[in-house]
PDB file of N, CA and C in Angstrom:
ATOM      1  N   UNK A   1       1.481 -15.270 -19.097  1.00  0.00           N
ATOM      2  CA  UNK A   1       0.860 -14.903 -20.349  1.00  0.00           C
ATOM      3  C   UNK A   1       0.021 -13.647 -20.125  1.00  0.00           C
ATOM      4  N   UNK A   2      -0.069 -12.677 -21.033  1.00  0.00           N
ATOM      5  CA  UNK A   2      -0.020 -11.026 -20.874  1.00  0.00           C
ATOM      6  C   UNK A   2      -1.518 -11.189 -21.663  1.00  0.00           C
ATOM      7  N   UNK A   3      -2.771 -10.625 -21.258  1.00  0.00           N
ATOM      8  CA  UNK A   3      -3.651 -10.664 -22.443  1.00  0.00           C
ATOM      9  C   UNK A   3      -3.431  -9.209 -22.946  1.00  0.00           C
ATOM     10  N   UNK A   4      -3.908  -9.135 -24.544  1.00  0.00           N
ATOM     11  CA  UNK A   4      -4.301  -7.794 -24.857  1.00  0.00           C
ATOM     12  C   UNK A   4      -5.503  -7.068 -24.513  1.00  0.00           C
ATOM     13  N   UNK A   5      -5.627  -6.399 -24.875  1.00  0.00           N
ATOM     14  CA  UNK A   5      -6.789  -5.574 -24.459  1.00  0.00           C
ATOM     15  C   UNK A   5      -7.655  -6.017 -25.250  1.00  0.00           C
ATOM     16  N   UNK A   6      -8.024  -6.303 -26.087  1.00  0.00           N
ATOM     17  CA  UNK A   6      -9.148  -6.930 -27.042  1.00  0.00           C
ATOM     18  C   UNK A   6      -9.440  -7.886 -26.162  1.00  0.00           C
ATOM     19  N   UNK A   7      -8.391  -8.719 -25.974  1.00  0.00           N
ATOM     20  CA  UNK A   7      -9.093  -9.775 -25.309  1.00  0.00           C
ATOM     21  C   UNK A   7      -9.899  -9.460 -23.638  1.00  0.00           C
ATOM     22  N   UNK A   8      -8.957  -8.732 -23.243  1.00  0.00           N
ATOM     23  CA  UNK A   8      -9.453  -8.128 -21.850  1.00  0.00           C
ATOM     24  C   UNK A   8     -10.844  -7.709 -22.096  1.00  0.00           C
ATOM     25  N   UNK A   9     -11.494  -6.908 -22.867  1.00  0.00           N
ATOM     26  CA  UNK A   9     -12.415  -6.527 -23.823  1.00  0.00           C
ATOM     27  C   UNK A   9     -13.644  -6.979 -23.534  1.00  0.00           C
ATOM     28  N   UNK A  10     -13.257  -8.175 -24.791  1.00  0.00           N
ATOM     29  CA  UNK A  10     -13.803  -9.338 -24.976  1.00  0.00           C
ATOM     30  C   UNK A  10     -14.384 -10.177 -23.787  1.00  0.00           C
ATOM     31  N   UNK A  11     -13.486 -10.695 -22.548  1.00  0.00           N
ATOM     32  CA  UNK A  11     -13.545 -10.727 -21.165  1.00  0.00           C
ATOM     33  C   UNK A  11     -15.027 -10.016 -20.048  1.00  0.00           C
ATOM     34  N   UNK A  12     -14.655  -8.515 -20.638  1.00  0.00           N
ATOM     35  CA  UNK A  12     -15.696  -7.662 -19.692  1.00  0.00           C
ATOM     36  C   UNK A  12     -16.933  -7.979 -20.495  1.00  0.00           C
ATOM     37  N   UNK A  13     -17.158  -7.750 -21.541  1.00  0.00           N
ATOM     38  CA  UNK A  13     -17.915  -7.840 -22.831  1.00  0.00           C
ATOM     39  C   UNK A  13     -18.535  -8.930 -22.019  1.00  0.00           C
ATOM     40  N   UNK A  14     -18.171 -10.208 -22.245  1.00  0.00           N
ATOM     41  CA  UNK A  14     -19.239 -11.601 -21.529  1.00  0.00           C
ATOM     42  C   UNK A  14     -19.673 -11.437 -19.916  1.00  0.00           C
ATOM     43  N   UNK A  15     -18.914 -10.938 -19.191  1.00  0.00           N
ATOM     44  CA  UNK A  15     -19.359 -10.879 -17.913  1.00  0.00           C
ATOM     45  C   UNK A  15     -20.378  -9.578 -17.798  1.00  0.00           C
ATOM     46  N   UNK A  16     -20.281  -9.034 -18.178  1.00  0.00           N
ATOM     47  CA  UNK A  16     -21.790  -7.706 -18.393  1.00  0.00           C
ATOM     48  C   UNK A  16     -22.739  -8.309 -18.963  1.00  0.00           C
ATOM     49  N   UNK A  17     -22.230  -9.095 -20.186  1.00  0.00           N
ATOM     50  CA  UNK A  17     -23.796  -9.655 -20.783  1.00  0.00           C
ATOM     51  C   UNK A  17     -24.777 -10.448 -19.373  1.00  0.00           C
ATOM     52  N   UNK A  18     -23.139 -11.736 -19.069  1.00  0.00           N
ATOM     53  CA  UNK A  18     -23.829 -12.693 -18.141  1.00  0.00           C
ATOM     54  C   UNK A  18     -24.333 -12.148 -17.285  1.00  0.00           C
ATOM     55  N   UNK A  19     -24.027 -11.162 -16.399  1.00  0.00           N
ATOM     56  CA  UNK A  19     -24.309 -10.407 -15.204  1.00  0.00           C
ATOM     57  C   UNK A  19     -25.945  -9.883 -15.207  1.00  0.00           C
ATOM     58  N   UNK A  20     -25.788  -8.970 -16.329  1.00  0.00           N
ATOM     59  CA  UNK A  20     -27.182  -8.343 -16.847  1.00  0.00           C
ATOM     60  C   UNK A  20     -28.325  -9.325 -16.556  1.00  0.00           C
ATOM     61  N   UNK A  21     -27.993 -10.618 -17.545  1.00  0.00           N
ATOM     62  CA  UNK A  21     -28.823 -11.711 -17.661  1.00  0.00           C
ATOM     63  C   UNK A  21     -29.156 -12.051 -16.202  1.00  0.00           C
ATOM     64  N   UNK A  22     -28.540 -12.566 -15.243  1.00  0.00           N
ATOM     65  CA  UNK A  22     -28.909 -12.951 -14.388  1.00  0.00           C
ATOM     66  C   UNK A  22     -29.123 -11.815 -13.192  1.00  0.00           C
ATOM     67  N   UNK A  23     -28.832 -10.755 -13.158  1.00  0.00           N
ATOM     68  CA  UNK A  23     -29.769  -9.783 -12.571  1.00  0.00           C
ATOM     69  C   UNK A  23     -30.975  -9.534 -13.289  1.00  0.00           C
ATOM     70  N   UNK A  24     -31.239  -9.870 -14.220  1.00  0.00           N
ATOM     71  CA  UNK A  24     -32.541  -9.238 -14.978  1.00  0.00           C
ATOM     72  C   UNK A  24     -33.415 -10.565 -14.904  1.00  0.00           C
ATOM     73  N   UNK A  25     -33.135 -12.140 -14.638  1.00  0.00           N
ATOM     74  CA  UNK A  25     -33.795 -13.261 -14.214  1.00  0.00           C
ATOM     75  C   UNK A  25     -34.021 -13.386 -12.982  1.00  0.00           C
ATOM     76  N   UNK A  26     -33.213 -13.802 -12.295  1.00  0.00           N
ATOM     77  CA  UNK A  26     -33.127 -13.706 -11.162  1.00  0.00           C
ATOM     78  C   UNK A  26     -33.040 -12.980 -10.003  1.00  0.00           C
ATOM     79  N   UNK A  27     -32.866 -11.749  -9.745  1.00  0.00           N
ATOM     80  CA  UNK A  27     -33.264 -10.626  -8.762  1.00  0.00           C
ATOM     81  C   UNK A  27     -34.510  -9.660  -9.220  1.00  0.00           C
ATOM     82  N   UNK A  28     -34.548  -9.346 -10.546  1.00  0.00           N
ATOM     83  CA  UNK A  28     -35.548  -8.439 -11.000  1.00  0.00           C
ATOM     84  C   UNK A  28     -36.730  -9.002 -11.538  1.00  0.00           C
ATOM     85  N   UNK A  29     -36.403 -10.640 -11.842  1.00  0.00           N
ATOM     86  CA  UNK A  29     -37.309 -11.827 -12.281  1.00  0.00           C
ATOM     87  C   UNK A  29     -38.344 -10.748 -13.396  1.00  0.00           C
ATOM     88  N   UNK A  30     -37.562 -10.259 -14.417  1.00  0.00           N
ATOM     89  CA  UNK A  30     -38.000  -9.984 -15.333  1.00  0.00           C
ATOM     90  C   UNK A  30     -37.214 -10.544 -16.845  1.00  0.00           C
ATOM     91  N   UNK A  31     -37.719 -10.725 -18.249  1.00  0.00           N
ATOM     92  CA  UNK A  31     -37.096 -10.812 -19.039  1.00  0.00           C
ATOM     93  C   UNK A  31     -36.248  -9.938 -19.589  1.00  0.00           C
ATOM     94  N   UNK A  32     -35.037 -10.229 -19.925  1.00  0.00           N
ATOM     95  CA  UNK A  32     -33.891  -8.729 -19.898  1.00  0.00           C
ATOM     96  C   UNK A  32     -34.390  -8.059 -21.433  1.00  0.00           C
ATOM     97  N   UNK A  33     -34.646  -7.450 -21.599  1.00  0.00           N
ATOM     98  CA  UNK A  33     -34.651  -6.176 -22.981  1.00  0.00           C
ATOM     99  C   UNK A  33     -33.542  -6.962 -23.803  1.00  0.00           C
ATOM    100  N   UNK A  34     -33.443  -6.255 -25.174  1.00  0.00           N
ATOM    101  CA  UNK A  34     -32.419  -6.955 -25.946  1.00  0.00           C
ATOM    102  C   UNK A  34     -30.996  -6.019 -25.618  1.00  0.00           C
ATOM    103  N   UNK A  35     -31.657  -4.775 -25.389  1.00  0.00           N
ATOM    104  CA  UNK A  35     -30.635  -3.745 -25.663  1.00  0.00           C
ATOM    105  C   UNK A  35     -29.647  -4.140 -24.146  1.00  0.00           C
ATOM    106  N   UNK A  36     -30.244  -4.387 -23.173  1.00  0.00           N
ATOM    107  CA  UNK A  36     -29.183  -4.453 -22.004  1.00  0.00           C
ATOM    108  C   UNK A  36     -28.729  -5.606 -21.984  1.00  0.00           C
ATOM    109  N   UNK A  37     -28.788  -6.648 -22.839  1.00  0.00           N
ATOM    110  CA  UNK A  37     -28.050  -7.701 -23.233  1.00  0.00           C
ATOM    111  C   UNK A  37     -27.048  -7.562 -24.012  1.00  0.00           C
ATOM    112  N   UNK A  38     -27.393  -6.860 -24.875  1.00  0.00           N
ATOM    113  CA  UNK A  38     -26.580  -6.454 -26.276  1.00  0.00           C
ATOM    114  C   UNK A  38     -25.905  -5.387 -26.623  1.00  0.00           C
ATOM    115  N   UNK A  39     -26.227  -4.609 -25.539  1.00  0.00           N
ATOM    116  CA  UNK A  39     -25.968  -3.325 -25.789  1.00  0.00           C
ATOM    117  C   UNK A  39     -24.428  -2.980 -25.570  1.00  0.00           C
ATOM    118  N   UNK A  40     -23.561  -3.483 -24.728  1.00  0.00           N
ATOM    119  CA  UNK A  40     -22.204  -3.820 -24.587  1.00  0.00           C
ATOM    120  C   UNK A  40     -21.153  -4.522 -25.727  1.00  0.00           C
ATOM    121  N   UNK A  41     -21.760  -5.406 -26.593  1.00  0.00           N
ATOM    122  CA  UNK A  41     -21.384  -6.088 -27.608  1.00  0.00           C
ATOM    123  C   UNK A  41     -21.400  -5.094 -28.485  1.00  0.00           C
ATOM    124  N   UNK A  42     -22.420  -3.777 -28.681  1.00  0.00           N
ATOM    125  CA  UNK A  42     -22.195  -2.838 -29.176  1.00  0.00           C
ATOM    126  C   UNK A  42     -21.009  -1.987 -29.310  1.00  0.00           C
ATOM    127  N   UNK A  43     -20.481  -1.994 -28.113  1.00  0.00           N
ATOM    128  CA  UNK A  43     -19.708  -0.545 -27.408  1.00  0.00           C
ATOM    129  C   UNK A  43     -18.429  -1.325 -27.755  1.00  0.00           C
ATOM    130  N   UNK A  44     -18.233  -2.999 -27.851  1.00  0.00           N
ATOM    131  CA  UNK A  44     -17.437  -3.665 -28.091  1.00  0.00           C
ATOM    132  C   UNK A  44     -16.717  -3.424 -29.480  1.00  0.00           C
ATOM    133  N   UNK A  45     -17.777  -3.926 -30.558  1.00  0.00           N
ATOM    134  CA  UNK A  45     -17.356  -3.741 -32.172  1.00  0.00           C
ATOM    135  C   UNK A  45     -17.206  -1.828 -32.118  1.00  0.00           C
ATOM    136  N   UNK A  46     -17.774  -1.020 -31.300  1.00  0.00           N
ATOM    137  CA  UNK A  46     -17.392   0.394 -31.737  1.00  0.00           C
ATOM    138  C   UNK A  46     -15.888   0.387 -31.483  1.00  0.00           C
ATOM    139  N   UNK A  47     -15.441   0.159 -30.493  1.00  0.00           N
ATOM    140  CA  UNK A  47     -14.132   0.005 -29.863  1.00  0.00           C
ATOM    141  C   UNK A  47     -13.291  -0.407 -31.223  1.00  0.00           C
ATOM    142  N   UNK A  48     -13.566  -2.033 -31.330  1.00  0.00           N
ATOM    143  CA  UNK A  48     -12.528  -2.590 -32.589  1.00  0.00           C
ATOM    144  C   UNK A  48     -12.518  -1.913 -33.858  1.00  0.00           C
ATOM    145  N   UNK A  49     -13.516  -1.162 -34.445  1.00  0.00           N
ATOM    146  CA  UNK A  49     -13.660  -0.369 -35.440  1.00  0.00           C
ATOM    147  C   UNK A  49     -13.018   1.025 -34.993  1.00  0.00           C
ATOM    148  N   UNK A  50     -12.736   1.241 -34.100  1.00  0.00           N
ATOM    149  CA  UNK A  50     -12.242   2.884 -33.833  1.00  0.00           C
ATOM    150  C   UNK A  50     -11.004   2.574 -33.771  1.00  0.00           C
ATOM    151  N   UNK A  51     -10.260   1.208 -32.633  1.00  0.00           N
ATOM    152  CA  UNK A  51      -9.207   1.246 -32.717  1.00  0.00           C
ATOM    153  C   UNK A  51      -8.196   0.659 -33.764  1.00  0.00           C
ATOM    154  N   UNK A  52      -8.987  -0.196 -35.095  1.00  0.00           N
ATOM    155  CA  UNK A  52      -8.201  -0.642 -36.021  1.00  0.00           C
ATOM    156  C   UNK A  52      -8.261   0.573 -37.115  1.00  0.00           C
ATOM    157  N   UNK A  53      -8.968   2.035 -36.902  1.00  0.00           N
ATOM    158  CA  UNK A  53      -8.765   3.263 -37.786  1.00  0.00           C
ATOM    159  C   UNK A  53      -8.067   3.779 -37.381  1.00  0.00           C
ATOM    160  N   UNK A  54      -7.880   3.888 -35.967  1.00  0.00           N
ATOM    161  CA  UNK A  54      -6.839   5.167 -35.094  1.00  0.00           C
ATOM    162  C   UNK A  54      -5.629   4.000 -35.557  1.00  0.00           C
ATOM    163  N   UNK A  55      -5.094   2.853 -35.717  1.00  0.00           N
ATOM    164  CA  UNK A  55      -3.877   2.397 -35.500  1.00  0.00           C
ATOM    165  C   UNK A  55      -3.682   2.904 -36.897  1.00  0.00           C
ATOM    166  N   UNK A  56      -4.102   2.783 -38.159  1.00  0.00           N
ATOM    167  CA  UNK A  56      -4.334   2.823 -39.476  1.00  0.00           C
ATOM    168  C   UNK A  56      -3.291   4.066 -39.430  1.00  0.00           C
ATOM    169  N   UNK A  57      -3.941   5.096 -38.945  1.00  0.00           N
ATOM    170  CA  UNK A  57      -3.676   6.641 -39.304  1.00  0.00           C
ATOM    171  C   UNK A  57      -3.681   7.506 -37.906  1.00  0.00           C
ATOM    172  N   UNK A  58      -2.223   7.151 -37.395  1.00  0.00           N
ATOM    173  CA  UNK A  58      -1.587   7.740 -36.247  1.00  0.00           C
ATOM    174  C   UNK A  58      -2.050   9.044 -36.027  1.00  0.00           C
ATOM    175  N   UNK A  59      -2.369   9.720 -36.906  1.00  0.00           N
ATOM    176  CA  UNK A  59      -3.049  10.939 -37.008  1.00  0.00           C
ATOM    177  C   UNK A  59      -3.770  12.184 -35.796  1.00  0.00           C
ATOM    178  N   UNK A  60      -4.347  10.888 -35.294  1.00  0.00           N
ATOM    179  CA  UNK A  60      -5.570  11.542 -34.585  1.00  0.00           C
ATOM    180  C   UNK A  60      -5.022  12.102 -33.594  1.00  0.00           C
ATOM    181  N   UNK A  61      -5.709  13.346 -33.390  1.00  0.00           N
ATOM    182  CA  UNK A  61      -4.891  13.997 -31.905  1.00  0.00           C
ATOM    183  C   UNK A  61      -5.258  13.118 -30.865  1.00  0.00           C
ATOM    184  N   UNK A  62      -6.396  12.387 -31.044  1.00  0.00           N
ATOM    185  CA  UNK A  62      -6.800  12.183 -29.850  1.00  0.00           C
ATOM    186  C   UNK A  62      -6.332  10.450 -28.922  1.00  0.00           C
ATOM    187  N   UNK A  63      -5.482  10.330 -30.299  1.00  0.00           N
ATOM    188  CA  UNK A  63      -4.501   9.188 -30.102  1.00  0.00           C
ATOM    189  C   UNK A  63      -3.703   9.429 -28.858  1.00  0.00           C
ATOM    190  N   UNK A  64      -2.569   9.794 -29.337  1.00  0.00           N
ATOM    191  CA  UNK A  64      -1.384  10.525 -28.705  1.00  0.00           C
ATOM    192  C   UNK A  64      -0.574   9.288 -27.736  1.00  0.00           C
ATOM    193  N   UNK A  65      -1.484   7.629 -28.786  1.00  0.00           N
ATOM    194  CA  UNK A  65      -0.264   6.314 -28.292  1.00  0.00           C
ATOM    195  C   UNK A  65      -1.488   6.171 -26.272  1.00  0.00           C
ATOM    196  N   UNK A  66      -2.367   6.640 -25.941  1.00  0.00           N
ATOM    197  CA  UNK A  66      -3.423   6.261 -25.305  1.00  0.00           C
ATOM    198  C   UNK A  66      -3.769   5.118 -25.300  1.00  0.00           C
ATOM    199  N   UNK A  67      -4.074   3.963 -24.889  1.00  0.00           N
ATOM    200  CA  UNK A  67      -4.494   2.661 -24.791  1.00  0.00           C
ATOM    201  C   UNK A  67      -6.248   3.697 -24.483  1.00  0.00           C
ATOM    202  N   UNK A  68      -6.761   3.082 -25.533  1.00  0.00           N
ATOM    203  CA  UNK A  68      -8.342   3.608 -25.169  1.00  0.00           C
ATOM    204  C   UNK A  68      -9.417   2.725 -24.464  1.00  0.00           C
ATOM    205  N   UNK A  69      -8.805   1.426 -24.228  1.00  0.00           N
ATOM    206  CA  UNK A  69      -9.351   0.213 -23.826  1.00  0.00           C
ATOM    207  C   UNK A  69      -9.957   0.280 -22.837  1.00  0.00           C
ATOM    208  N   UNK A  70      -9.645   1.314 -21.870  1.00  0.00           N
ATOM    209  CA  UNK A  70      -9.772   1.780 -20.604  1.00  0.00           C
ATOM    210  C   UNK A  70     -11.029   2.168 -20.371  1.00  0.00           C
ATOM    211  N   UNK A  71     -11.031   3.490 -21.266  1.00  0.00           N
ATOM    212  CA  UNK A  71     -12.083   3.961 -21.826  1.00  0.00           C
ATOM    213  C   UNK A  71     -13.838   3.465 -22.120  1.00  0.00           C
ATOM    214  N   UNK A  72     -13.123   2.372 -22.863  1.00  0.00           N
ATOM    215  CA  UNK A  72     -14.555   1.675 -23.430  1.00  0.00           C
ATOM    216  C   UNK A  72     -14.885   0.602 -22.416  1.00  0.00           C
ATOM    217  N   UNK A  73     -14.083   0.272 -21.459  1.00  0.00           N
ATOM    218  CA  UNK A  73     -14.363  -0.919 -20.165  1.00  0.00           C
ATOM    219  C   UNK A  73     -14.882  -0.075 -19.370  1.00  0.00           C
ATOM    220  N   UNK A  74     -14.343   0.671 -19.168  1.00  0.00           N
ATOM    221  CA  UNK A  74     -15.570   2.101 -18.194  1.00  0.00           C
ATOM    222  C   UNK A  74     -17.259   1.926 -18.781  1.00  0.00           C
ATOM    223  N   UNK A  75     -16.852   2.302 -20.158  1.00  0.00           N
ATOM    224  CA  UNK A  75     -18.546   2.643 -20.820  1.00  0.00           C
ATOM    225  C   UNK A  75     -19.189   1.837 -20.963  1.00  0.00           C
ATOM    226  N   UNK A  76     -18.781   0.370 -21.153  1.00  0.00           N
ATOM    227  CA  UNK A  76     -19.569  -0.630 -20.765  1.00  0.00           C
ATOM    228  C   UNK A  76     -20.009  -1.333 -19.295  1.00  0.00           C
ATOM    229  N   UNK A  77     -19.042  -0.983 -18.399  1.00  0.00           N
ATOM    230  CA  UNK A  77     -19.237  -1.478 -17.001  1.00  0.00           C
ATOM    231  C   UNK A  77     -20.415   0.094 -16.687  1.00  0.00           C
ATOM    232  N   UNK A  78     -20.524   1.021 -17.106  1.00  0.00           N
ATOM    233  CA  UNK A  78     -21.608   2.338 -16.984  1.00  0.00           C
ATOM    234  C   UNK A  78     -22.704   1.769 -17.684  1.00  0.00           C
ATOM    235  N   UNK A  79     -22.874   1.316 -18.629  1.00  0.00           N
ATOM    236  CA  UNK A  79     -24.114   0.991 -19.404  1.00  0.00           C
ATOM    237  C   UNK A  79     -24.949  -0.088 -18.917  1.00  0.00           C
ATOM    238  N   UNK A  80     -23.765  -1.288 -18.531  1.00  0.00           N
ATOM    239  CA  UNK A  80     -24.764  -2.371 -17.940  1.00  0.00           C
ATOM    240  C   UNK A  80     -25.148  -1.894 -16.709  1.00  0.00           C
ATOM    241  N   UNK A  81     -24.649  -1.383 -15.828  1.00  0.00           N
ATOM    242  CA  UNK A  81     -25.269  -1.043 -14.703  1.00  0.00           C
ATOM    243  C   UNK A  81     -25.922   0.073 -14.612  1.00  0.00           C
ATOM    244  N   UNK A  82     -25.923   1.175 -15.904  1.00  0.00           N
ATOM    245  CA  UNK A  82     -27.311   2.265 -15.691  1.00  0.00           C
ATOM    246  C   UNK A  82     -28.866   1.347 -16.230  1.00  0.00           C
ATOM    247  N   UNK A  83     -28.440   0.294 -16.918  1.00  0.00           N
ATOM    248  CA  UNK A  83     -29.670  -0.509 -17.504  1.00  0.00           C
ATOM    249  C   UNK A  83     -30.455  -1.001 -16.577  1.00  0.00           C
ATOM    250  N   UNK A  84     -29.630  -1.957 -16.019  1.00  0.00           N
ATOM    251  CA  UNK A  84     -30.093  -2.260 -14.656  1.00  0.00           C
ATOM    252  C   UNK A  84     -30.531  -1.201 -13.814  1.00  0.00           C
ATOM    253  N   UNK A  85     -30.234  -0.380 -13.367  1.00  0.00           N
ATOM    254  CA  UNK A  85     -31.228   0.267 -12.317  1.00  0.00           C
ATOM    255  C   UNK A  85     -32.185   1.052 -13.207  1.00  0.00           C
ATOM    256  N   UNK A  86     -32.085   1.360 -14.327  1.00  0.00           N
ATOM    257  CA  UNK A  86     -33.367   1.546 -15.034  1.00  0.00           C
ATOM    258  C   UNK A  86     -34.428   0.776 -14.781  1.00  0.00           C
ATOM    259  N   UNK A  87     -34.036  -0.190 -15.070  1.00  0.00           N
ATOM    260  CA  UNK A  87     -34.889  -1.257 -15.053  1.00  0.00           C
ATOM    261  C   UNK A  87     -35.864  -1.599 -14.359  1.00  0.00           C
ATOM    262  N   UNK A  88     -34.669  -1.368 -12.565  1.00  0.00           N
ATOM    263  CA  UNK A  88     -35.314  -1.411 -11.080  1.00  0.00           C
ATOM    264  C   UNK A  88     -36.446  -0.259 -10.543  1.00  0.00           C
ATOM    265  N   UNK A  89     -36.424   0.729 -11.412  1.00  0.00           N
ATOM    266  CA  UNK A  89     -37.442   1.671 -10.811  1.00  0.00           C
ATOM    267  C   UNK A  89     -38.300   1.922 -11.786  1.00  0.00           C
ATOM    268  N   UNK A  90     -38.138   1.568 -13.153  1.00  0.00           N
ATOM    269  CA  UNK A  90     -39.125   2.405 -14.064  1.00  0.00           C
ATOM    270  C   UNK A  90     -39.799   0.990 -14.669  1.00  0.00           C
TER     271      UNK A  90
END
């Protein structure tokens, strides 16, 4: 069984939250911010809203049939972990 990328997504999406959470309890034994909890769930719905317009209207150059999924699993695996070391020094 093949997942899609939403779901793959969806997948990274919970393990950044969970991750965050328990680096931000337990190693940094601080309470996590909302934004480095949440802030991925963000980057998530931007994703599903960009990619149910780009499918809409083939249009976009910047389509060009790209799986962008890639893309936004990068920017969230970058976000939770620039939060975190934010976190750690400032």
């Amino acid at each position: 069984m093949k997942l899609s990328n939403d779901a793959k997504l969806g997948i990274l999406t919970a393990i950044c939250m969970l991750g965050s959470t328990v680096v931000f309890k337990n190693i940094l034994h601080i309470k996590p911010p909302f934004m480095a909890n949440y802030g991925v769930v963000g980057i998530f719905i931007l994703y599903i809203i960009i990619k149910y317009s780009i499918e809409e209207s083939k249009s976009d150059p910047l389509y060009r049939g790209k799986p962008i999924a890639l893309y936004y699993g990068l920017a969230m695996i970058f976000v939770t972990v620039a939060t975190i070391i934010l976190h750690m020094f400032f």
